[in-house]
C-alpha atoms as a PDB file:
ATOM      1  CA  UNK A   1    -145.111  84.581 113.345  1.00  0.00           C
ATOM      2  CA  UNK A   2    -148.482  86.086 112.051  1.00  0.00           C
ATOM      3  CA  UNK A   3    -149.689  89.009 114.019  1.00  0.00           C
ATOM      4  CA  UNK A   4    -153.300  90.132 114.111  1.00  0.00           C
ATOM      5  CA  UNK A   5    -153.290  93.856 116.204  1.00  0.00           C
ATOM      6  CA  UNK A   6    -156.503  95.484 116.033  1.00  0.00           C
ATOM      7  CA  UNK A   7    -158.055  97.986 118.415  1.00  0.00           C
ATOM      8  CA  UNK A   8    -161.822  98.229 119.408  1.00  0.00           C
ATOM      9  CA  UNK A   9    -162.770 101.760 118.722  1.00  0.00           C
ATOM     10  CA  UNK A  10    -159.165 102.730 119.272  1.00  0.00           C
ATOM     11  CA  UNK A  11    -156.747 103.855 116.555  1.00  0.00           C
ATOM     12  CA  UNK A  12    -153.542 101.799 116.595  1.00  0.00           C
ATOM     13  CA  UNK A  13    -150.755 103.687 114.886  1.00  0.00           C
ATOM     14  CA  UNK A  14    -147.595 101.901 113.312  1.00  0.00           C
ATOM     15  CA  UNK A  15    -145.430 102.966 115.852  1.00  0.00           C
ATOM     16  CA  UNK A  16    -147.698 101.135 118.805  1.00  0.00           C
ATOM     17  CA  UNK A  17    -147.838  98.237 116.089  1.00  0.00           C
ATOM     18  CA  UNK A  18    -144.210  97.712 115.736  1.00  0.00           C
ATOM     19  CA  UNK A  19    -143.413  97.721 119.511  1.00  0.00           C
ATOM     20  CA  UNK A  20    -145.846  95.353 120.271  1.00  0.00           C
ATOM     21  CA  UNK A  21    -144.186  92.772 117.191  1.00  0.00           C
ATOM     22  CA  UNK A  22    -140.849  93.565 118.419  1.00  0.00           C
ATOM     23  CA  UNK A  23    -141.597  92.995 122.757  1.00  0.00           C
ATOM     24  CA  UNK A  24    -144.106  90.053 122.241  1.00  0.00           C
ATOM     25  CA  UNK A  25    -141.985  88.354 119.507  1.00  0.00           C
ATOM     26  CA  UNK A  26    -139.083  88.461 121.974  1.00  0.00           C
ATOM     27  CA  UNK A  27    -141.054  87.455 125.081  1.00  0.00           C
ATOM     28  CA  UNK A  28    -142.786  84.435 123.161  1.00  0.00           C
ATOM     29  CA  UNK A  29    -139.156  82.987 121.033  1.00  0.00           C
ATOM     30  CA  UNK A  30    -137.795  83.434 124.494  1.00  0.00           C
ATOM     31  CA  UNK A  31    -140.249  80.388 126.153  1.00  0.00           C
ATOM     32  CA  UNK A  32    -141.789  78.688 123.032  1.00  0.00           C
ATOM     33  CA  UNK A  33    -140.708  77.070 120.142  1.00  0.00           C
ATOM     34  CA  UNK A  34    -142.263  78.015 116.786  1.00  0.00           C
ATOM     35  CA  UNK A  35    -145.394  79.999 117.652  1.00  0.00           C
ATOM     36  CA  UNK A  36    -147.410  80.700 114.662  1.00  0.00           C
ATOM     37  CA  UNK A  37    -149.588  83.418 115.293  1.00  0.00           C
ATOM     38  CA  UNK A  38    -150.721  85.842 117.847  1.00  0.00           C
ATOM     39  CA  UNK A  39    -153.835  88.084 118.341  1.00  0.00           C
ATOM     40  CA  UNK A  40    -153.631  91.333 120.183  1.00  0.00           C
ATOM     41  CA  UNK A  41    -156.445  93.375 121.135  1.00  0.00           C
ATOM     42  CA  UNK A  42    -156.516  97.061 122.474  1.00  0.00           C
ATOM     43  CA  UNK A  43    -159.790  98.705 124.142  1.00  0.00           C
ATOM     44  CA  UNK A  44    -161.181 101.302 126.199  1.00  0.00           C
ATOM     45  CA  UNK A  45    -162.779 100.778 129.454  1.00  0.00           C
ATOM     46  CA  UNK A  46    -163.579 103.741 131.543  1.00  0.00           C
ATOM     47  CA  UNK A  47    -160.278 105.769 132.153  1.00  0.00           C
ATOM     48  CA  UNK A  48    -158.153 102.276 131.297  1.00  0.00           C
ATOM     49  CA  UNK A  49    -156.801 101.290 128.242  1.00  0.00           C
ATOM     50  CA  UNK A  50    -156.995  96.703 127.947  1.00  0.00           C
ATOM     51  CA  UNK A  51    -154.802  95.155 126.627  1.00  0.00           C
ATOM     52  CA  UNK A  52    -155.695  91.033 125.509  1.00  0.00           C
ATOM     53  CA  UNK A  53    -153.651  88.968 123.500  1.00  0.00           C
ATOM     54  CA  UNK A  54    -153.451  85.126 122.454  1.00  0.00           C
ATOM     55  CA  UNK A  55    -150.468  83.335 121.027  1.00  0.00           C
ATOM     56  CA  UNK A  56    -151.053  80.162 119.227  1.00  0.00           C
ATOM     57  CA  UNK A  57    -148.361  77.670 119.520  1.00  0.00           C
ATOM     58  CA  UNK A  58    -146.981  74.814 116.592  1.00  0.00           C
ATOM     59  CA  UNK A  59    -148.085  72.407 119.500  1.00  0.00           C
ATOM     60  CA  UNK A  60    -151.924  73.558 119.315  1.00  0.00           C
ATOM     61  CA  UNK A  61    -152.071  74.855 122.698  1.00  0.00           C
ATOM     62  CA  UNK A  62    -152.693  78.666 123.300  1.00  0.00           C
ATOM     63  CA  UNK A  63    -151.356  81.491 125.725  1.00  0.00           C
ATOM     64  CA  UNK A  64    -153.803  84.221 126.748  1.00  0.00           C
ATOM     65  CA  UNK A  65    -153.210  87.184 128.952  1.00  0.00           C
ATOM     66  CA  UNK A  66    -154.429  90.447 129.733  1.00  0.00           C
ATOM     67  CA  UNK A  67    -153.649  93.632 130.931  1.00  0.00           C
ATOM     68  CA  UNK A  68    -154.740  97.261 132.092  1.00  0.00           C
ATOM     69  CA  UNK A  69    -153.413 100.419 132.396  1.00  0.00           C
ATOM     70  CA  UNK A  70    -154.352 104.097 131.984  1.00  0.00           C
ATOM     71  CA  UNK A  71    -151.597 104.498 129.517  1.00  0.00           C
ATOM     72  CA  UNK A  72    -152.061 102.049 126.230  1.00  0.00           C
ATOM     73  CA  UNK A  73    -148.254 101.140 126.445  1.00  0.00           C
ATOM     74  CA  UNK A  74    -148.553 100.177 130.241  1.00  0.00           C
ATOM     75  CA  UNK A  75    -151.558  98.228 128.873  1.00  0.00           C
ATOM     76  CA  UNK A  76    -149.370  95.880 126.713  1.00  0.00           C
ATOM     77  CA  UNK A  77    -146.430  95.955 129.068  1.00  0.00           C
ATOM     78  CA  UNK A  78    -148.630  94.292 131.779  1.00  0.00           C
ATOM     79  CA  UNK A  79    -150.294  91.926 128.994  1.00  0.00           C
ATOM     80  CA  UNK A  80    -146.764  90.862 127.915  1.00  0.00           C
ATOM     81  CA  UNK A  81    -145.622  90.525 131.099  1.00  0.00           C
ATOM     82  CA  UNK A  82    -148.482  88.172 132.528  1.00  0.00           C
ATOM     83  CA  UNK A  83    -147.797  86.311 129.174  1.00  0.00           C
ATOM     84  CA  UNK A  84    -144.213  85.963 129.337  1.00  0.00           C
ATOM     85  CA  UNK A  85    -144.880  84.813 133.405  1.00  0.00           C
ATOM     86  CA  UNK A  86    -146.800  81.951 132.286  1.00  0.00           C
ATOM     87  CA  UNK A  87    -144.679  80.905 129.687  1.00  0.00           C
ATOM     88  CA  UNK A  88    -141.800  80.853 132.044  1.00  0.00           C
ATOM     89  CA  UNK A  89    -143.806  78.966 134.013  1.00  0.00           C
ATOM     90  CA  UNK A  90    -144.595  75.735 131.480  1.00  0.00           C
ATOM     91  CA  UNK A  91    -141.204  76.277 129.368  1.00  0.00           C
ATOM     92  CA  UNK A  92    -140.320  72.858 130.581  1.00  0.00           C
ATOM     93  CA  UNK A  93    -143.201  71.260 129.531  1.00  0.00           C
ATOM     94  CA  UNK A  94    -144.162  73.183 126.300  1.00  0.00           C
ATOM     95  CA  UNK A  95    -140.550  72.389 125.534  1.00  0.00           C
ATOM     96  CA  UNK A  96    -140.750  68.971 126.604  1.00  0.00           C
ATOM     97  CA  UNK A  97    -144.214  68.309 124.565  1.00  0.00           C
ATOM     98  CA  UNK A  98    -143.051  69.264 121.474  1.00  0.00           C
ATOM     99  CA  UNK A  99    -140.112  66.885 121.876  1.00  0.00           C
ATOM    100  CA  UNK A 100    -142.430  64.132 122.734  1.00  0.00           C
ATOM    101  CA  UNK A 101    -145.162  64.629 120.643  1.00  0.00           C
ATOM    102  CA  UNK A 102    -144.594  64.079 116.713  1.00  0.00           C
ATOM    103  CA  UNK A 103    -147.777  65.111 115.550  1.00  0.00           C
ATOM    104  CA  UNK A 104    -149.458  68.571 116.028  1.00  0.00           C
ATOM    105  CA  UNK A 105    -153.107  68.611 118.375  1.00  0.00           C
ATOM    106  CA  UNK A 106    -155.487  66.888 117.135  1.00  0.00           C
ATOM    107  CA  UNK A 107    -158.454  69.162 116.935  1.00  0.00           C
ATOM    108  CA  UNK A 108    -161.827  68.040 116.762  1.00  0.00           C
ATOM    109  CA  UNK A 109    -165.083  70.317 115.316  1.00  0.00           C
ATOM    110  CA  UNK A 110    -167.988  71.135 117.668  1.00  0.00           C
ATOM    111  CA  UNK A 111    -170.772  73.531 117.944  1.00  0.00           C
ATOM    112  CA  UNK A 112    -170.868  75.995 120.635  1.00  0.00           C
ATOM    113  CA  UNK A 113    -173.779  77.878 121.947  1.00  0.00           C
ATOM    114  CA  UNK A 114    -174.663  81.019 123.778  1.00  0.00           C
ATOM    115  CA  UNK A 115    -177.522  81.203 125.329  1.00  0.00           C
ATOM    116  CA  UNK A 116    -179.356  84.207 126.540  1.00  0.00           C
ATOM    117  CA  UNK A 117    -179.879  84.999 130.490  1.00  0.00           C
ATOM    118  CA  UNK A 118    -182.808  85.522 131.837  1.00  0.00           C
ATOM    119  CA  UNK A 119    -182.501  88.551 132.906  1.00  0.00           C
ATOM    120  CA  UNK A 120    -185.231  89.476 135.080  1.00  0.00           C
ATOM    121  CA  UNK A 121    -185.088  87.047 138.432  1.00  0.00           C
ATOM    122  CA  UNK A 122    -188.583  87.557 139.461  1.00  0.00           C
ATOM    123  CA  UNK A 123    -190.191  86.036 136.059  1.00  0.00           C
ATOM    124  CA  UNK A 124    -193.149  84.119 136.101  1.00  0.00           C
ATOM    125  CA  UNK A 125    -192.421  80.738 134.990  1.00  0.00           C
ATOM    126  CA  UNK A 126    -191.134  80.126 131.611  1.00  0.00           C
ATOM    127  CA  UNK A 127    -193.559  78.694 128.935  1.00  0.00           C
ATOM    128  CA  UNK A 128    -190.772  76.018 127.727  1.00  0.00           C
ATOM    129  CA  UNK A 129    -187.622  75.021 128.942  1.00  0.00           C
ATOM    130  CA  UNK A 130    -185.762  75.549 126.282  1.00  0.00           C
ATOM    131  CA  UNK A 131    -183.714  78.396 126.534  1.00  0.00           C
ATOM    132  CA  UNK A 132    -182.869  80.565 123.746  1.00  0.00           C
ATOM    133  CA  UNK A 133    -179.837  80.628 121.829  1.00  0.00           C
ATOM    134  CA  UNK A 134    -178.423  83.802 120.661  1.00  0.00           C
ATOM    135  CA  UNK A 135    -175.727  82.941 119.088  1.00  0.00           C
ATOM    136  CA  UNK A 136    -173.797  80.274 117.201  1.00  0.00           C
ATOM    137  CA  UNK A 137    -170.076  79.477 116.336  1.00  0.00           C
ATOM    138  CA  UNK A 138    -167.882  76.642 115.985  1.00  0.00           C
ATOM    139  CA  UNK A 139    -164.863  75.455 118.301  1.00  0.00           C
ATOM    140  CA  UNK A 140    -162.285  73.095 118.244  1.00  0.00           C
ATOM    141  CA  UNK A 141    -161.742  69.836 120.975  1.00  0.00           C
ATOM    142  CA  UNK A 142    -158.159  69.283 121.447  1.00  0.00           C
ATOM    143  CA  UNK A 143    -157.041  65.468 122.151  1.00  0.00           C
ATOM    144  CA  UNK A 144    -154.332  66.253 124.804  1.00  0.00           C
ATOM    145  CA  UNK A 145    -152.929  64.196 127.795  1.00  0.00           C
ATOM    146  CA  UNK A 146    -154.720  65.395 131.192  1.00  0.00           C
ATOM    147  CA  UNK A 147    -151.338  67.315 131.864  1.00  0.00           C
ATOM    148  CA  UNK A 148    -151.639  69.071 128.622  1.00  0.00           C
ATOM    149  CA  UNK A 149    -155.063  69.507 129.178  1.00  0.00           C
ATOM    150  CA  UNK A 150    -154.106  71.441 132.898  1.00  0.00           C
ATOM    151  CA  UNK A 151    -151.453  73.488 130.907  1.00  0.00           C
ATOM    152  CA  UNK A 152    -153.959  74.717 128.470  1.00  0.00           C
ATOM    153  CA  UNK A 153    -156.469  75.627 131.148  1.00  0.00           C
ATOM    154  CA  UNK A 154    -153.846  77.452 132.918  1.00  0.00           C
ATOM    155  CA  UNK A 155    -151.949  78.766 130.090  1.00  0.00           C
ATOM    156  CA  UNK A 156    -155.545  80.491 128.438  1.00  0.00           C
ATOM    157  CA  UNK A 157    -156.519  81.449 131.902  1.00  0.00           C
ATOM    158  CA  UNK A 158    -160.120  79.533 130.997  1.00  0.00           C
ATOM    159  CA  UNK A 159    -161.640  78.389 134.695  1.00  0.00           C
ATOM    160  CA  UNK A 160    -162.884  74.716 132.330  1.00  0.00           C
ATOM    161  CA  UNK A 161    -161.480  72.935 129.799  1.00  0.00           C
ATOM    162  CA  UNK A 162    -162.972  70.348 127.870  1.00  0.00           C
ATOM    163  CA  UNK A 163    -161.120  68.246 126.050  1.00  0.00           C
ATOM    164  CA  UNK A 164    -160.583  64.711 124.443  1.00  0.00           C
ATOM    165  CA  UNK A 165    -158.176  61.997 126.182  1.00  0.00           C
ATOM    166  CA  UNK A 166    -155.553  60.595 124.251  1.00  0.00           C
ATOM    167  CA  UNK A 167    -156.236  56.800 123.176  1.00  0.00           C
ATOM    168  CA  UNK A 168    -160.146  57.385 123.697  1.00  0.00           C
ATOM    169  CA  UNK A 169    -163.459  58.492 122.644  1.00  0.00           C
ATOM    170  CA  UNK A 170    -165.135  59.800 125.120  1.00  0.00           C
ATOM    171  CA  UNK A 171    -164.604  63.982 126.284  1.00  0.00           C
ATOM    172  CA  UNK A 172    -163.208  64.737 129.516  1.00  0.00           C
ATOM    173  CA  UNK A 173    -163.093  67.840 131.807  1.00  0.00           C
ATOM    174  CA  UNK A 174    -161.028  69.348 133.495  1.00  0.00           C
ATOM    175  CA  UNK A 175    -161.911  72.995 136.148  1.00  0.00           C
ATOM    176  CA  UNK A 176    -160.555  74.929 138.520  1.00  0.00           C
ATOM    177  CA  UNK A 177    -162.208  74.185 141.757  1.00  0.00           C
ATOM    178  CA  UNK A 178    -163.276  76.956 144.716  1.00  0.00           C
ATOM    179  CA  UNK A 179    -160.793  75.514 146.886  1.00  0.00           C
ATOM    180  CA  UNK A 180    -157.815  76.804 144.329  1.00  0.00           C
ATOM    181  CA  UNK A 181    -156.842  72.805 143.308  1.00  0.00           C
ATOM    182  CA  UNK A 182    -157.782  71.465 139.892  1.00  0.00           C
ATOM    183  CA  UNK A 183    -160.393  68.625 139.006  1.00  0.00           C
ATOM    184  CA  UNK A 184    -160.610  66.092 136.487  1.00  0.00           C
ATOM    185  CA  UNK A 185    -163.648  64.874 134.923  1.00  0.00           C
ATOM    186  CA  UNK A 186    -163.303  61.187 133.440  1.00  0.00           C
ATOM    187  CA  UNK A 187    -166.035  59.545 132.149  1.00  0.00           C
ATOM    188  CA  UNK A 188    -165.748  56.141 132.310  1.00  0.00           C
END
């Protein structure tokens, strides 16, 4: 497994490096079959160190967690444990997937947007409405079943997930609603 460990205006010495190969590449092998890479993140905020990582899986799905403590150890303790919780959670299934499916995600290329705020909620009205974008980047649609679809959502802790349906075209959506259930967008 690749491992990306970078800190945001922290210094990350070898020693923090090493424990967090050795904990989260025991954690993950544990729950997951062949992950390929993983992304771990350490930054400041107030008095807290934050700890966020993501581990891609062979499958094409993705396992995000985060954690905060005052110490930056604590930090990736509670980031590996919320991590390793949520595996747990879907080993069945990633398992199960991987079994079932012979070929990896399919991932489809799309353009994603940000779009700046307004920020001031007592504006006139605006001279066009077209907001303005701020930034650009691209992302990737994964064709997944509607259950591997909810597993991703949960799994990267997104509140939407947008995705393609296996055996069709159109894109589908899938969100965590107020009530705490989960709904399903088909277009038909």
């Amino acid at each position: 497994m690749r491992y990306q460990i970078s800190g945001k205006q922290i210094d990350i010495g070898d020693a923090l490096r090493s424990h967090v190969q050795a904990e989260l590449n025991e954690a993950v092998n544990k729950y997951a079959e062949r992950p390929t890479d993983a992304q771990v993140v350490f930054s400041k905020s107030g008095h807290e160190f934050v700890c966020e990582a993501t581990v891609h899986l062979s499958t094409g799905l993705n396992a995000s967690a985060k954690g905060k403590a005052t110490e930056i150890y604590a930090a990736f303790d509670a980031c590996r444990e919320k991590m390793e919780k949520q595996l747990r959670r879907y080993k069945r299934r990633l398992k199960d997937h991987h079994k079932d499916r012979s070929e990896p995600v399919e991932l489809l290329g799309a353009s994603s947007y940000i779009l700046a705020a307004d920020s001031d909620s007592d504006a006139q009205e605006p001279d066009s409405l077209q907001p303005m974008i701020i930034a650009e980047t691209q992302t990737k649609i994964a064709t997944l079943s509607v259950g591997e679809a909810v597993m991703q959502m949960e799994l990267s802790g997104d509140p939407v997930l947008l995705f393609r349906k296996e055996g069709q075209e159109g894109m589908n959506v899938v969100y965590r609603r107020d009530d705490g259930n989960i709904g399903w967008i088909d277009p038909s």
